[in-house]
Protein backbone atom coordinates (compact mmCIF):
# COMPACT_ATOMS: atom_id res chain seq x y z
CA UNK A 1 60.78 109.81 140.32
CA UNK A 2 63.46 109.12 137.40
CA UNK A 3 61.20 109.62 134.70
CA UNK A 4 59.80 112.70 136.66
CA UNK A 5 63.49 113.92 137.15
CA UNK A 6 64.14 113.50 133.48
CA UNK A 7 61.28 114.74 131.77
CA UNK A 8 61.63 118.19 134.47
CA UNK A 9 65.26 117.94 133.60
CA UNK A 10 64.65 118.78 129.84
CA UNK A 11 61.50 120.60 129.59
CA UNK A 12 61.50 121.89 133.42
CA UNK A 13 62.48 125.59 132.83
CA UNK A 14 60.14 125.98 129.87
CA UNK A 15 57.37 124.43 131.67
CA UNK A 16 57.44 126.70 134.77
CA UNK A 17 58.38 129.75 133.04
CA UNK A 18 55.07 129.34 131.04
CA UNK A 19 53.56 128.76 134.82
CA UNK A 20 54.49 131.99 136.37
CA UNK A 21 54.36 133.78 133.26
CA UNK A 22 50.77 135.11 135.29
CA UNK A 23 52.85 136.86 137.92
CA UNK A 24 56.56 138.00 135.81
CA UNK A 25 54.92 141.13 135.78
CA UNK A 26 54.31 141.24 139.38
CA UNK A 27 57.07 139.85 141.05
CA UNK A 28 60.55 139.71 139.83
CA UNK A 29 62.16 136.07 140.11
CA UNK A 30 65.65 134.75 140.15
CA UNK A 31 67.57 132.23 141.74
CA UNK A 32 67.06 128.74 141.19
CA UNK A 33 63.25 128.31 140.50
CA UNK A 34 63.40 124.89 139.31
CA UNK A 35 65.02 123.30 142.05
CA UNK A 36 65.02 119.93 144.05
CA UNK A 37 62.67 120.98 146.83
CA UNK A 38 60.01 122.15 144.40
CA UNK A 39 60.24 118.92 142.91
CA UNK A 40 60.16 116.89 146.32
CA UNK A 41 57.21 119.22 147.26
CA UNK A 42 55.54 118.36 144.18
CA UNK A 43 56.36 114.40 144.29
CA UNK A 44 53.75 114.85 147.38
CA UNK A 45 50.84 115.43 145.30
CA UNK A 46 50.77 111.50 144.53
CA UNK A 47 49.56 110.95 147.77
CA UNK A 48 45.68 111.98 145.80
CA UNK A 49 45.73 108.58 144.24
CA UNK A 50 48.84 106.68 143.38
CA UNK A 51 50.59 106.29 147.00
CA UNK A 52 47.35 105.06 148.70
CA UNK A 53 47.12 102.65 146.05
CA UNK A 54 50.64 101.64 146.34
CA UNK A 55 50.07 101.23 149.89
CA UNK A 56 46.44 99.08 149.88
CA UNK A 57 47.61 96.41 147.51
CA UNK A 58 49.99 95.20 150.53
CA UNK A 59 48.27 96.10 153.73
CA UNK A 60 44.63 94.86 151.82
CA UNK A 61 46.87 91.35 151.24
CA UNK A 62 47.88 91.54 154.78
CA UNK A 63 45.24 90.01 156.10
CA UNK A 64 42.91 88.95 153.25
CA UNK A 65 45.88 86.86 152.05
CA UNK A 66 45.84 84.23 155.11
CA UNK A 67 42.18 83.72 153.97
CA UNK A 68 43.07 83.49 150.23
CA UNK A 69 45.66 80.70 151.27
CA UNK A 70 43.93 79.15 153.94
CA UNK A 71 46.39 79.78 156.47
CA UNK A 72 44.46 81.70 158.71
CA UNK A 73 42.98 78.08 160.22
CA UNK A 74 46.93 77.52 161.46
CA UNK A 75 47.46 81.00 162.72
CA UNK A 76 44.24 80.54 164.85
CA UNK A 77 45.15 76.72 166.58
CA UNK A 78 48.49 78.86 167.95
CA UNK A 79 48.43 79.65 171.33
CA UNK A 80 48.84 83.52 170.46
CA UNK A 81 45.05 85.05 171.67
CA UNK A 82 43.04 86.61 168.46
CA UNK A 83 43.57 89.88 169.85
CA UNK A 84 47.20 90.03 169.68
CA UNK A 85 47.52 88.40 166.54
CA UNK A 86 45.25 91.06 164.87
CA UNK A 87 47.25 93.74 166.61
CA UNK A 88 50.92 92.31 165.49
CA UNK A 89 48.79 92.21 162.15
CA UNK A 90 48.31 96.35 163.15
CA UNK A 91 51.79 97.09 163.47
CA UNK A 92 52.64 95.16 160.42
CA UNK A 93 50.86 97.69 158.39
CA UNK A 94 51.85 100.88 160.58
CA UNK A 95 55.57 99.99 159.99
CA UNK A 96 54.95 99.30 156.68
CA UNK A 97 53.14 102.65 155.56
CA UNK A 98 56.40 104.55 157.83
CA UNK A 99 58.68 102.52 155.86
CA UNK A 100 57.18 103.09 152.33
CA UNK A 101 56.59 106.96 153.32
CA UNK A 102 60.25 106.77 154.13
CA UNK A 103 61.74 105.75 150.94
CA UNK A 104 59.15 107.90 148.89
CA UNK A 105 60.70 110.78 150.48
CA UNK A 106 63.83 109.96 150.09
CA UNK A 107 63.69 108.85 146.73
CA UNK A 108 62.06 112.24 145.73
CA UNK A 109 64.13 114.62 147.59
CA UNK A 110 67.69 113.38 147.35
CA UNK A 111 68.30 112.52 143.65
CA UNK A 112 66.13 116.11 142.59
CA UNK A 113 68.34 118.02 145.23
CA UNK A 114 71.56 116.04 143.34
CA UNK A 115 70.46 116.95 139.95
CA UNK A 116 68.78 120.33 140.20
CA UNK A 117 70.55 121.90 143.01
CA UNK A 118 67.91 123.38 146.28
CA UNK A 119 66.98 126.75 146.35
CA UNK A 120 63.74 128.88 147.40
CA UNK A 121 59.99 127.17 146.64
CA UNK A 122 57.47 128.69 144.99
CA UNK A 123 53.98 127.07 146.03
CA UNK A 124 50.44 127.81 144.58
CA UNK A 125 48.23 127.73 147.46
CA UNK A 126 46.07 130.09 149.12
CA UNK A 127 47.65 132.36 146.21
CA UNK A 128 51.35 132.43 146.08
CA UNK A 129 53.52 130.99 149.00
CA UNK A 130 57.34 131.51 148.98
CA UNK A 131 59.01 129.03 151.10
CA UNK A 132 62.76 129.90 152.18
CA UNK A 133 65.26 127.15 151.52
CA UNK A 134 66.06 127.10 155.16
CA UNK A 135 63.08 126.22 156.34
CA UNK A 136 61.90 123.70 153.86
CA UNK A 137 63.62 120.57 155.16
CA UNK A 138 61.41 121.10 158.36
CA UNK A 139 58.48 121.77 156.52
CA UNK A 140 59.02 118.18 154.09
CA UNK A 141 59.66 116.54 157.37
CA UNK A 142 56.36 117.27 158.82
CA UNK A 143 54.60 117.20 155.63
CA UNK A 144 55.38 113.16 155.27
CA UNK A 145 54.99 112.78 159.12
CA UNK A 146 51.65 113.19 158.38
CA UNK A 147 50.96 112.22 155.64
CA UNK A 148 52.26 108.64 156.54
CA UNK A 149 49.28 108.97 159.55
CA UNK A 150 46.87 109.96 156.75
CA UNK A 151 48.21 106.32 154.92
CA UNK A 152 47.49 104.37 158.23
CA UNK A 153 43.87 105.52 158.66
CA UNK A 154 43.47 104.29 155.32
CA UNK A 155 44.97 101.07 155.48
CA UNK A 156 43.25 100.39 159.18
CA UNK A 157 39.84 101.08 156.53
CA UNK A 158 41.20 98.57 153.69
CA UNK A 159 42.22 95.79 156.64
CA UNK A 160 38.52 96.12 158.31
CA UNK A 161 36.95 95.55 154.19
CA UNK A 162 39.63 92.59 154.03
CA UNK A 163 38.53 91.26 156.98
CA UNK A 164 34.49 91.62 155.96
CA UNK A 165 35.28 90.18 152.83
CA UNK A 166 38.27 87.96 153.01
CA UNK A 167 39.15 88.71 149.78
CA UNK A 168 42.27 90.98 148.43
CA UNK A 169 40.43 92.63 145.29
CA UNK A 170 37.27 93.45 146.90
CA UNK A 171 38.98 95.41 150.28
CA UNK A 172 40.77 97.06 147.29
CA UNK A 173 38.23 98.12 144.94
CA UNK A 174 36.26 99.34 147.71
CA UNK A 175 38.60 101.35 149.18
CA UNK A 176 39.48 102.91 145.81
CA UNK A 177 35.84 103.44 145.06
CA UNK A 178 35.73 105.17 148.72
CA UNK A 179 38.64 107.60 147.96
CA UNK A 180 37.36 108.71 144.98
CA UNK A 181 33.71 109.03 145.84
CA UNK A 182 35.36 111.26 148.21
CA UNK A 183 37.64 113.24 146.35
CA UNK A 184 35.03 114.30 143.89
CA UNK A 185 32.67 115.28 146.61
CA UNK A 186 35.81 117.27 148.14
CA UNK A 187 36.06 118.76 144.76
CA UNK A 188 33.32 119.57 143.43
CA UNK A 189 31.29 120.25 146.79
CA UNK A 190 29.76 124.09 146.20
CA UNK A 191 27.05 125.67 148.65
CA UNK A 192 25.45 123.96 151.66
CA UNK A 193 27.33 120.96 150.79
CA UNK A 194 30.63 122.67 152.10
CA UNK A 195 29.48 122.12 155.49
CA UNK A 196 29.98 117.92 154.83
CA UNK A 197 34.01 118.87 153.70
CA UNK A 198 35.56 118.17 157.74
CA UNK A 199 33.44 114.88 157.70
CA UNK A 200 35.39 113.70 154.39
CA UNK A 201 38.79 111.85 154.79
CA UNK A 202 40.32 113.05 151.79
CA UNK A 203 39.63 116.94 153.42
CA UNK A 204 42.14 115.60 155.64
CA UNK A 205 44.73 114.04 154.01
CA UNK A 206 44.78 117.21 151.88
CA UNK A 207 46.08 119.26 154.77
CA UNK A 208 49.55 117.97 154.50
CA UNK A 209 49.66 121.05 151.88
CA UNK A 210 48.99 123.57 154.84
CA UNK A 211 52.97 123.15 155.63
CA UNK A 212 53.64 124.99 153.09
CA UNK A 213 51.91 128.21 153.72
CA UNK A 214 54.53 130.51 154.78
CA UNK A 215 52.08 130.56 158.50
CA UNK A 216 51.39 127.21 159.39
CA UNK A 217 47.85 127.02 161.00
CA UNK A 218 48.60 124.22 162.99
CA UNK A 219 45.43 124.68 165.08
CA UNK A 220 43.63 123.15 161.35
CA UNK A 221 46.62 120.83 161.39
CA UNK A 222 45.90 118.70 164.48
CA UNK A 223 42.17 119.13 164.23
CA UNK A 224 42.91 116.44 161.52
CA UNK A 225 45.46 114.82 163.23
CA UNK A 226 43.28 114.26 165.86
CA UNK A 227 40.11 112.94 163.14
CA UNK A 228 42.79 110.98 161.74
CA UNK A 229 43.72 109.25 164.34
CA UNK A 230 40.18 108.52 165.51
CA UNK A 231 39.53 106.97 162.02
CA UNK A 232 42.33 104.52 162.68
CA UNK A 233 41.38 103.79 166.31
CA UNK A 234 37.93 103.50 165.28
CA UNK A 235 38.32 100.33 162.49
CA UNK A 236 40.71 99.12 164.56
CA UNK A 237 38.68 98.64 167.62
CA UNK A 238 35.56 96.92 165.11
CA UNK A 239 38.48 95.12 163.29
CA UNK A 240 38.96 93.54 167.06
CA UNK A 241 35.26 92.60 167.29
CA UNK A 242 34.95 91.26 164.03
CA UNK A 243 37.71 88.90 164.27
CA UNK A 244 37.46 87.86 167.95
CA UNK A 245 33.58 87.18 167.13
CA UNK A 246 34.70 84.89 163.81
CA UNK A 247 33.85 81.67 163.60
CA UNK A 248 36.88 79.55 162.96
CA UNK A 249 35.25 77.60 160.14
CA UNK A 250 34.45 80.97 158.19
């Protein structure tokens, strides 16, 4: 977010003059354009790729990790039942990915309000959205709410491929490879294929952008909350029967 802050901070008003030079001649703009929300909203789009790599480095090591070090022999001679040691294992990782989520938001909203001021936001989806500056707070709110879900169901995927494999770099690589098999499917998906876009994961993380239409369809919202949250239920009840079924010696 610093270098993101800086390099806006000296080249920010040329850069997004040249991007609504398109509509000048439509709309007539003024105010602060370049502002601190706009750049909080934008410090969102790293959820794509970098935060869900951010975030599958430690949940991935989470659980690999006692196999890597040979610890997970100990953990299972304690009188603590498989189950609930996979499920303090669970919450772990939730509080983690609320805790991460917590201080990405932070970190992109408060310095870029302190520098560049707040103001209106101008969003390019579905055509042009202007967001009020009274509104917006409630709208980032919700927007990392769930998003941070959206980080869960992927690191309840990345635990079950650490548990599989027992090995860091491989529940990593495959989880990568799974996001962006994904997100060029998602992107490049044309015709019949458009049907497969609800069964995708990354259709649904993408929908933390639909709080920023100026009418929030929240009917589309929770459809993916609710797919969401069946992803995470759903590796974390064969994470259970994996690791209750698994021989000690393994």
């Amino acid at each position: 977010m610093l270098v993101i802050n800086l390099g806006l901070y000296s080249d920010g008003e040329e850069l997004f003059g040249f991007l609504l030079e398109p509509i000048s001649e439509y709309f007539y703009l003024e105010g602060n354009v370049l502002n601190g929300y706009l750049i909080a909203y934008l410090a969102l789009n790293t959820l794509w790729v970098h935060i869900p790599v951010l975030i599958i480095i430690v949940t991935a090591y989470i659980f690999s990790g006692e196999f890597e070090l040979g610890t997970i022999r100990l953990l299972l001679t304690q009188p603590v039942s498989r189950t609930n040691l996979l499920l303090a294992k669970i919450i772990t990782l939730i509080v983690y990915n609320f805790c991460f989520m917590t201080i990405i938001a932070l970190s992109s909203l408060y310095p870029s309000v302190i520098l560049f001021g707040k103001g209106d936001v101008v969003v390019f989806i579905d055509g042009i959205q202007f967001i009020q500056e009274a509104s917006f707070l409630g709208r980032f709110v919700n927007s990392v709410l769930f998003a941070t879900l959206a980080m869960v169901a992927f690191s309840c995927m990345t635990m079950y491929f650490a548990l599989i494999y027992k090995n860091t770099l491989t529940a990593i690589l495959l989880s990568l490879g799974i996001l962006i098999i994904l997100t060029l499917l998602q992107t490049f998906v044309f015709g019949i294929f458009s049907s497969w876009q609800p069964f995708l994961f990354t259709y649904h993380i993408a929908k933390w952008q639909l709080f920023y239409v100026h009418e929030i369809p929240y009917k589309n919202i929770l459809n993916s909350v609710y797919f969401l949250s069946g992803m995470s239920l759903f590796f974390v009840i064969i994470s259970l029967y994996k690791f209750n079924k698994m021989n000690i010696s393994e």
